[in-house]
Protein backbone atom coordinates (compact mmCIF):
# COMPACT_ATOMS: atom_id res chain seq x y z
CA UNK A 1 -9.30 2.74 22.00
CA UNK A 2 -7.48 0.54 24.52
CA UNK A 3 -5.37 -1.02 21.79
CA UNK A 4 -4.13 2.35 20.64
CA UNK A 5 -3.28 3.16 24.18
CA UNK A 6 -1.34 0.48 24.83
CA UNK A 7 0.59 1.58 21.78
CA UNK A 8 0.95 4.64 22.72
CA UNK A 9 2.17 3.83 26.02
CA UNK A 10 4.95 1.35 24.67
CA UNK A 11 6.49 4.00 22.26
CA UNK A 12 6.56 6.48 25.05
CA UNK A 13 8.06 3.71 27.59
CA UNK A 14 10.63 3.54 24.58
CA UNK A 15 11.60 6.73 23.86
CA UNK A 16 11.33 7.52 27.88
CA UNK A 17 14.04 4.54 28.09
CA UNK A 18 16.40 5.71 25.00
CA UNK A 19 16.46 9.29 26.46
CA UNK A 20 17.65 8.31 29.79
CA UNK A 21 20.31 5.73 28.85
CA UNK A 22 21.37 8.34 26.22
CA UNK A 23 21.73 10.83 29.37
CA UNK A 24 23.29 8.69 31.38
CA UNK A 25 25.79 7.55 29.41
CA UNK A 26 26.65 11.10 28.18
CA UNK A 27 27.26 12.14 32.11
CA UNK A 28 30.84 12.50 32.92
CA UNK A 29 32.65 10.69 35.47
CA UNK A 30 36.41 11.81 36.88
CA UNK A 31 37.68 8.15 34.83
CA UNK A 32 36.26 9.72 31.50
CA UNK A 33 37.71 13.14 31.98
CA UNK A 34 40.77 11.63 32.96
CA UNK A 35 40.95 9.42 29.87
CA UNK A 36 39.75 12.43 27.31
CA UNK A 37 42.55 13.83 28.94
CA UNK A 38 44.86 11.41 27.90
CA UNK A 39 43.69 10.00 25.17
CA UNK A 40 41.44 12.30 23.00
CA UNK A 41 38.36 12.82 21.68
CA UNK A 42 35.43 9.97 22.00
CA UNK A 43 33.20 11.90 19.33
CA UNK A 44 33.54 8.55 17.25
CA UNK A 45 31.90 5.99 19.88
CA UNK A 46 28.71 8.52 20.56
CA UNK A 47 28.90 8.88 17.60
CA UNK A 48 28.49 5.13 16.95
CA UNK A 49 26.12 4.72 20.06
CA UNK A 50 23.70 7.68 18.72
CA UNK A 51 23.16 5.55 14.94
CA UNK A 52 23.13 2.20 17.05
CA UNK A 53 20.03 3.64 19.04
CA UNK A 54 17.88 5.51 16.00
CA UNK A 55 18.70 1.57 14.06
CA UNK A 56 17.53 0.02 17.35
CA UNK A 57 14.71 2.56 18.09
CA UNK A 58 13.75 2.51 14.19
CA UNK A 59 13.61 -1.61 14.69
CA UNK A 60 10.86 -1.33 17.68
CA UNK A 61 8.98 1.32 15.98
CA UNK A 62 8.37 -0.78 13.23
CA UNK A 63 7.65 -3.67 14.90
CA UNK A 64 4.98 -1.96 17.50
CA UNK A 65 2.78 -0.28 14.83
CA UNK A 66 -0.38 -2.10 13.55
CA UNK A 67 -0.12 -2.51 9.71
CA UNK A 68 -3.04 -2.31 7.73
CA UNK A 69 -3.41 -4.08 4.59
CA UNK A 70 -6.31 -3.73 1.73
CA UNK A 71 -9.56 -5.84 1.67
CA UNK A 72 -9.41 -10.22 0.85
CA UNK A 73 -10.21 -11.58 -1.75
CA UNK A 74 -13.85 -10.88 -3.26
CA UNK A 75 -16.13 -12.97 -5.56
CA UNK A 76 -17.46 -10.92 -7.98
CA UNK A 77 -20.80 -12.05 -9.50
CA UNK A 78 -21.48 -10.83 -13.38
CA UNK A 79 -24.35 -10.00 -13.84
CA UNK A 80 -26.22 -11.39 -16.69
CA UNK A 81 -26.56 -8.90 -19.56
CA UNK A 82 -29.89 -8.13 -21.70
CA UNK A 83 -30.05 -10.09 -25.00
CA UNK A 84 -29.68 -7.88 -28.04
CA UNK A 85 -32.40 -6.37 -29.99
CA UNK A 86 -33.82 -8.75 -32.60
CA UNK A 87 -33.29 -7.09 -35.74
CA UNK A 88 -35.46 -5.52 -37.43
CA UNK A 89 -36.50 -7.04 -41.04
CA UNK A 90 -39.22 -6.45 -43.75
CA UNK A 91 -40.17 -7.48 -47.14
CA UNK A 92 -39.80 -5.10 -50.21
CA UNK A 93 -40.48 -5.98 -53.48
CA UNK A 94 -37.43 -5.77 -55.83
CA UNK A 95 -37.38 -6.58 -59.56
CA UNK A 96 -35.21 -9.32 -60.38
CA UNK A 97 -33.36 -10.58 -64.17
CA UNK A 98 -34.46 -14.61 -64.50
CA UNK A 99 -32.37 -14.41 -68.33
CA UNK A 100 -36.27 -13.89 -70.11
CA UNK A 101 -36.98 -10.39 -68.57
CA UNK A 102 -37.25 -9.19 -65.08
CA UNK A 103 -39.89 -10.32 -62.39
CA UNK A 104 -41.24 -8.99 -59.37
CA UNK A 105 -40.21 -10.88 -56.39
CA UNK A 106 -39.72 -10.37 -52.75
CA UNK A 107 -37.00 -9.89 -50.69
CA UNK A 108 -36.33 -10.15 -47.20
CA UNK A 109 -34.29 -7.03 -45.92
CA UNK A 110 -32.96 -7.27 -42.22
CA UNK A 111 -31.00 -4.43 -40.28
């Protein structure tokens, strides 16, 4: 639990710190409205300052969250399997042609 507080507490120190520089330098002064005056629009560098902040903010983000990854490496023992079934084989008698005439012999049948 402490970990994640300490987390916690860094983003918000963060984003605490991003929105008061952001306010700050948004705040007019008399030499700003005296140079909009003159010159024009700034739109363009808050604009630039805004994306430079999210990249920068985006950067710290990432780097201040834990990251999980799956489990290590795991040896995997097999497990032996069961031989097979001995098959199953009997004798039958079966007439068979020697070239005189056909004699009763037997046979060894397996399945």
């Amino acid at each position: 639990m402490l970990h994640k507080l300490s987390i916690r507490s860094i983003r918000f120190g963060v984003a605490s710190a991003a929105l008061v520089s952001a306010l700050v330098a948004l705040g007019p002064t008399e030499a700003a409205a005296q140079y909009y005056h003159r010159r024009g629009s700034n739109a363009g560098a808050v604009a630039a300052g805004v994306v430079g902040g999210l990249a920068l903010g985006a950067l710290a983000y990432g780097a201040a969250r834990p990251h999980y990854y799956g489990p290590g490496p795991a040896y995997v023992v097999e497990e032996e399997l069961p031989p097979p079934p001995r098959p199953r084989c009997w004798f039958e008698r079966e007439d068979v042609w020697d070239g005189y005439g056909y004699t009763p012999r037997r046979i060894r049948v397996c399945r």
